[in-house]
Protein backbone atom coordinates (compact mmCIF):
# COMPACT_ATOMS: atom_id res chain seq x y z
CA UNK A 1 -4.46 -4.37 -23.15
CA UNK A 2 -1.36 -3.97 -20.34
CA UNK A 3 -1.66 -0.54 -19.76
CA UNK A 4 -5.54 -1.06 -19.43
CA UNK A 5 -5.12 -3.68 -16.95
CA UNK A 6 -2.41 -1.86 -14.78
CA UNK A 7 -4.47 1.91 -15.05
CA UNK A 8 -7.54 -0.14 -14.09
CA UNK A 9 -5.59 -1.64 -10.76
CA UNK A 10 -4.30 1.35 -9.41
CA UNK A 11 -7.41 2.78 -9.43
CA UNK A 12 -8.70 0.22 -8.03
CA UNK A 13 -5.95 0.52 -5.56
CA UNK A 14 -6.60 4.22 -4.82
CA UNK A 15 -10.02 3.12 -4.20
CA UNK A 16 -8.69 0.82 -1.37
CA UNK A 17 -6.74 2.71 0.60
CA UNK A 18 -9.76 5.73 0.04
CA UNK A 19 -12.03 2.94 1.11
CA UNK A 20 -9.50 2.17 4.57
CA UNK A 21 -9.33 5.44 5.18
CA UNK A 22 -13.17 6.09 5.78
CA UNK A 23 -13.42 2.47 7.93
CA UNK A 24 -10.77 3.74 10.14
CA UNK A 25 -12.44 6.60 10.65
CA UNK A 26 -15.72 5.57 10.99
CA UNK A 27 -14.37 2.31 13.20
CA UNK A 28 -10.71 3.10 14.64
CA UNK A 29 -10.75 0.28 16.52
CA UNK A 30 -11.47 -2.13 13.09
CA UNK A 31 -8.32 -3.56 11.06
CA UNK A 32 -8.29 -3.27 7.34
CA UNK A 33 -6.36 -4.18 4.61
CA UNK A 34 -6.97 -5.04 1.28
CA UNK A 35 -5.34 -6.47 -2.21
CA UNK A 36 -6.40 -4.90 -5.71
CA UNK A 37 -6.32 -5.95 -9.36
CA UNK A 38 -8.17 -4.62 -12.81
CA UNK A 39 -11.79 -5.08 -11.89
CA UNK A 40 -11.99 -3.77 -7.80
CA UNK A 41 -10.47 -5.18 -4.47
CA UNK A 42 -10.53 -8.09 -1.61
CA UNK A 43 -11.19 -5.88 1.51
CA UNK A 44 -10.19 -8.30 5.05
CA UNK A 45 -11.78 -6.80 7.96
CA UNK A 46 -13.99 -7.96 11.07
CA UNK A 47 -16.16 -5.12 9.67
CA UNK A 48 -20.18 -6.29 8.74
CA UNK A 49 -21.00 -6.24 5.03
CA UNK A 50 -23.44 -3.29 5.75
CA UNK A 51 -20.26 -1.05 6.65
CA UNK A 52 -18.61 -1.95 3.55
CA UNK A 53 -20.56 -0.66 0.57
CA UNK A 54 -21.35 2.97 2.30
CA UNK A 55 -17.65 3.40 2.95
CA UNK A 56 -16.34 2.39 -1.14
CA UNK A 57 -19.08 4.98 -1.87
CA UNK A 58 -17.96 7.75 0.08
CA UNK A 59 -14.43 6.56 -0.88
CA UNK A 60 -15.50 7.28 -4.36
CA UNK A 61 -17.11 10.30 -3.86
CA UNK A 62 -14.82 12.49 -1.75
CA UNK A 63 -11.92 11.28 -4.35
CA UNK A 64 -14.08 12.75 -7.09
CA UNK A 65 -14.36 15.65 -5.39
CA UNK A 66 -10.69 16.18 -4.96
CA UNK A 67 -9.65 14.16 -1.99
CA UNK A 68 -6.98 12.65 -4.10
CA UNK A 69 -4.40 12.41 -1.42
CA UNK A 70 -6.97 9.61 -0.19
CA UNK A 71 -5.03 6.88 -2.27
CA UNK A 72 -2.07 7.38 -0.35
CA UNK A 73 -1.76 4.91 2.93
CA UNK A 74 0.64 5.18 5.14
CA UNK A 75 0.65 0.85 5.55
CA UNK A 76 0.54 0.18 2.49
CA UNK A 77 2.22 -2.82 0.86
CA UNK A 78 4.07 -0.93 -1.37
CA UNK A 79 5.97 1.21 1.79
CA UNK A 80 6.95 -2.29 2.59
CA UNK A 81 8.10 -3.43 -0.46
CA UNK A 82 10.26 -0.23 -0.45
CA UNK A 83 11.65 -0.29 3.04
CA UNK A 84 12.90 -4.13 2.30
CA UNK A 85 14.43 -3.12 -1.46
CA UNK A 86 16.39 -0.19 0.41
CA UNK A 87 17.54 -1.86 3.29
CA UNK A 88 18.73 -4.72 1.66
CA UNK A 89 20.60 -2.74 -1.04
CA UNK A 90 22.22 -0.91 2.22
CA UNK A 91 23.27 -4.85 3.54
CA UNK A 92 24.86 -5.65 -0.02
CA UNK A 93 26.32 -2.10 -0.79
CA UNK A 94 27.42 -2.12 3.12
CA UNK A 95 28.68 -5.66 2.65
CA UNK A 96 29.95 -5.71 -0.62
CA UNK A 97 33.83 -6.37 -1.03
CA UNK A 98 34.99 -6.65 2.38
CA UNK A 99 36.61 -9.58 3.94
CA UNK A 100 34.91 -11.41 6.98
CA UNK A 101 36.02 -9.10 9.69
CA UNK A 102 38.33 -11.22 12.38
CA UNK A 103 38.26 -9.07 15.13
CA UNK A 104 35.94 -8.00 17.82
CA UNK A 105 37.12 -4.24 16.97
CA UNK A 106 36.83 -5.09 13.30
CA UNK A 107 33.19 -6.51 13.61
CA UNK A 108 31.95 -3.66 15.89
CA UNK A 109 33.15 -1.49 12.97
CA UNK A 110 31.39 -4.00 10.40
CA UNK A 111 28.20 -3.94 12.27
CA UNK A 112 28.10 -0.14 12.90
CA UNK A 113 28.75 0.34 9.19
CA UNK A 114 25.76 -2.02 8.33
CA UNK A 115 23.49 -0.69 11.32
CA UNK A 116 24.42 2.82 9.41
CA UNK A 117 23.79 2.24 5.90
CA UNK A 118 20.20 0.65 6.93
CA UNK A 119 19.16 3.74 9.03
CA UNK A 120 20.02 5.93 6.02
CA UNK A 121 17.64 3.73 3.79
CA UNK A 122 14.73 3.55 6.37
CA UNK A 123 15.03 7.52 6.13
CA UNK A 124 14.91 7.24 3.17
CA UNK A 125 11.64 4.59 2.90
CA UNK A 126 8.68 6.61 3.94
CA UNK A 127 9.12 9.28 1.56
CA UNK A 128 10.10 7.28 -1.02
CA UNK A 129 7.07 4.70 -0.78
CA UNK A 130 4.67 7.37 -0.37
CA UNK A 131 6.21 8.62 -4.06
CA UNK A 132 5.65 5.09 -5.75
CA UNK A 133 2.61 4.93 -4.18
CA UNK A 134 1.47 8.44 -5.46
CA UNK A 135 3.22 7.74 -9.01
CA UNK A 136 2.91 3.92 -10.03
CA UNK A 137 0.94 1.77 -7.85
CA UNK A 138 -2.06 4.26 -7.74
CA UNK A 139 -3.86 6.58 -9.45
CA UNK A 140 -5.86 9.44 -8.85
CA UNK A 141 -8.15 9.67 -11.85
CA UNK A 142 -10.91 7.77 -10.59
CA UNK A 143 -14.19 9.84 -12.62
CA UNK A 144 -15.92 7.28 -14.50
CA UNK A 145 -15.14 4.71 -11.68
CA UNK A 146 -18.47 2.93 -10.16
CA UNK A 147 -19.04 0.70 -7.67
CA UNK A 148 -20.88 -2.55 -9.40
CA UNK A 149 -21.05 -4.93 -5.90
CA UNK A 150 -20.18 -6.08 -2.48
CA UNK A 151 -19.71 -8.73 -1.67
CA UNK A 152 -18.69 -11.55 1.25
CA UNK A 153 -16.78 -14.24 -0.12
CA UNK A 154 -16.68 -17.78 1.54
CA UNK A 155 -14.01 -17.04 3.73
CA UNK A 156 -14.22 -15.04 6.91
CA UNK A 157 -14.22 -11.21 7.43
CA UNK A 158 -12.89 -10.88 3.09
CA UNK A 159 -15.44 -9.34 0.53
CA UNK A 160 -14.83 -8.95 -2.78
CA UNK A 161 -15.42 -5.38 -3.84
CA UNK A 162 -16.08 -5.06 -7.72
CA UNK A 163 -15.66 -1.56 -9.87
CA UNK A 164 -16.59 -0.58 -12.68
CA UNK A 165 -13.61 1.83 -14.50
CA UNK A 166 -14.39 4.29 -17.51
């Protein structure tokens, strides 16, 4: 029942970004983001609800047809949550041990080290969330997957995209 639940999100996750990528293109000047779970996605943007539906479709389509790489998103959460993990286990491991330095000398030296450790982890970020995005948080095997409704919930500029997964 897990393992359902969490193949049935990142599909519906690859969906999303699929479904972002086709709004920006279609409207570069629109924001997008979106949140998924088992059963489809909450899409926020200014976009109208006749936008939305034509976009998940051709989301769904061209990732049918191959566009896998469409599930990868350059702003996605998950890059986030990455860059923060790394470049606060670069403060600890750059931290860890070490007396309060005393003097100026000795916290320039501190600081540097820090500054250091962090730029080698936000190298490190981009490729790294791209591969948990392309290995755990989404999934490329979307045949079988149908869109069942659009829809705008009662808050502004959110609809509530539902899927149907094979």
């Amino acid at each position: 029942m897990l393992l359902t639940l969490v193949r049935h999100t990142r599909r519906s996750h690859a969906v999303e970004h699929a479904t972002i990528h086709v709004l920006s293109r279609r409207h570069p000047e629109a924001a997008a983001g979106g949140v998924s779970g088992p059963r489809g996605f909450w899409l926020y943007t200014p976009l109208p609800l006749e936008e939305i539906a034509p976009a998940v479709l051709e989301a769904l389509q061209r990732m049918q047809a191959g566009e896998t790489n469409l599930r990868l998103h350059p702003n996605c959460g998950t890059n986030l949550l990455v860059t923060a993990t790394l470049t606060a286990t670069a403060t600890l491991l750059g931290s860890g041990g070490k007396d309060r330095p005393r003097s100026w000398s000795d916290k320039l030296d501190f600081f540097s080290g820090l500054v250091m450790f962090n730029m080698l982890a936000l190298i490190a970020a981009r490729p790294l969330g791209t591969w948990t995005q392309a290995h755990l948080t989404t999934s490329p095997h979307v045949q079988g997957t149908k869109l069942v409704s659009v829809a705008r919930t009662d808050r502004p500029n959110v609809y509530a995209v539902r899927l149907q997964h094979a």
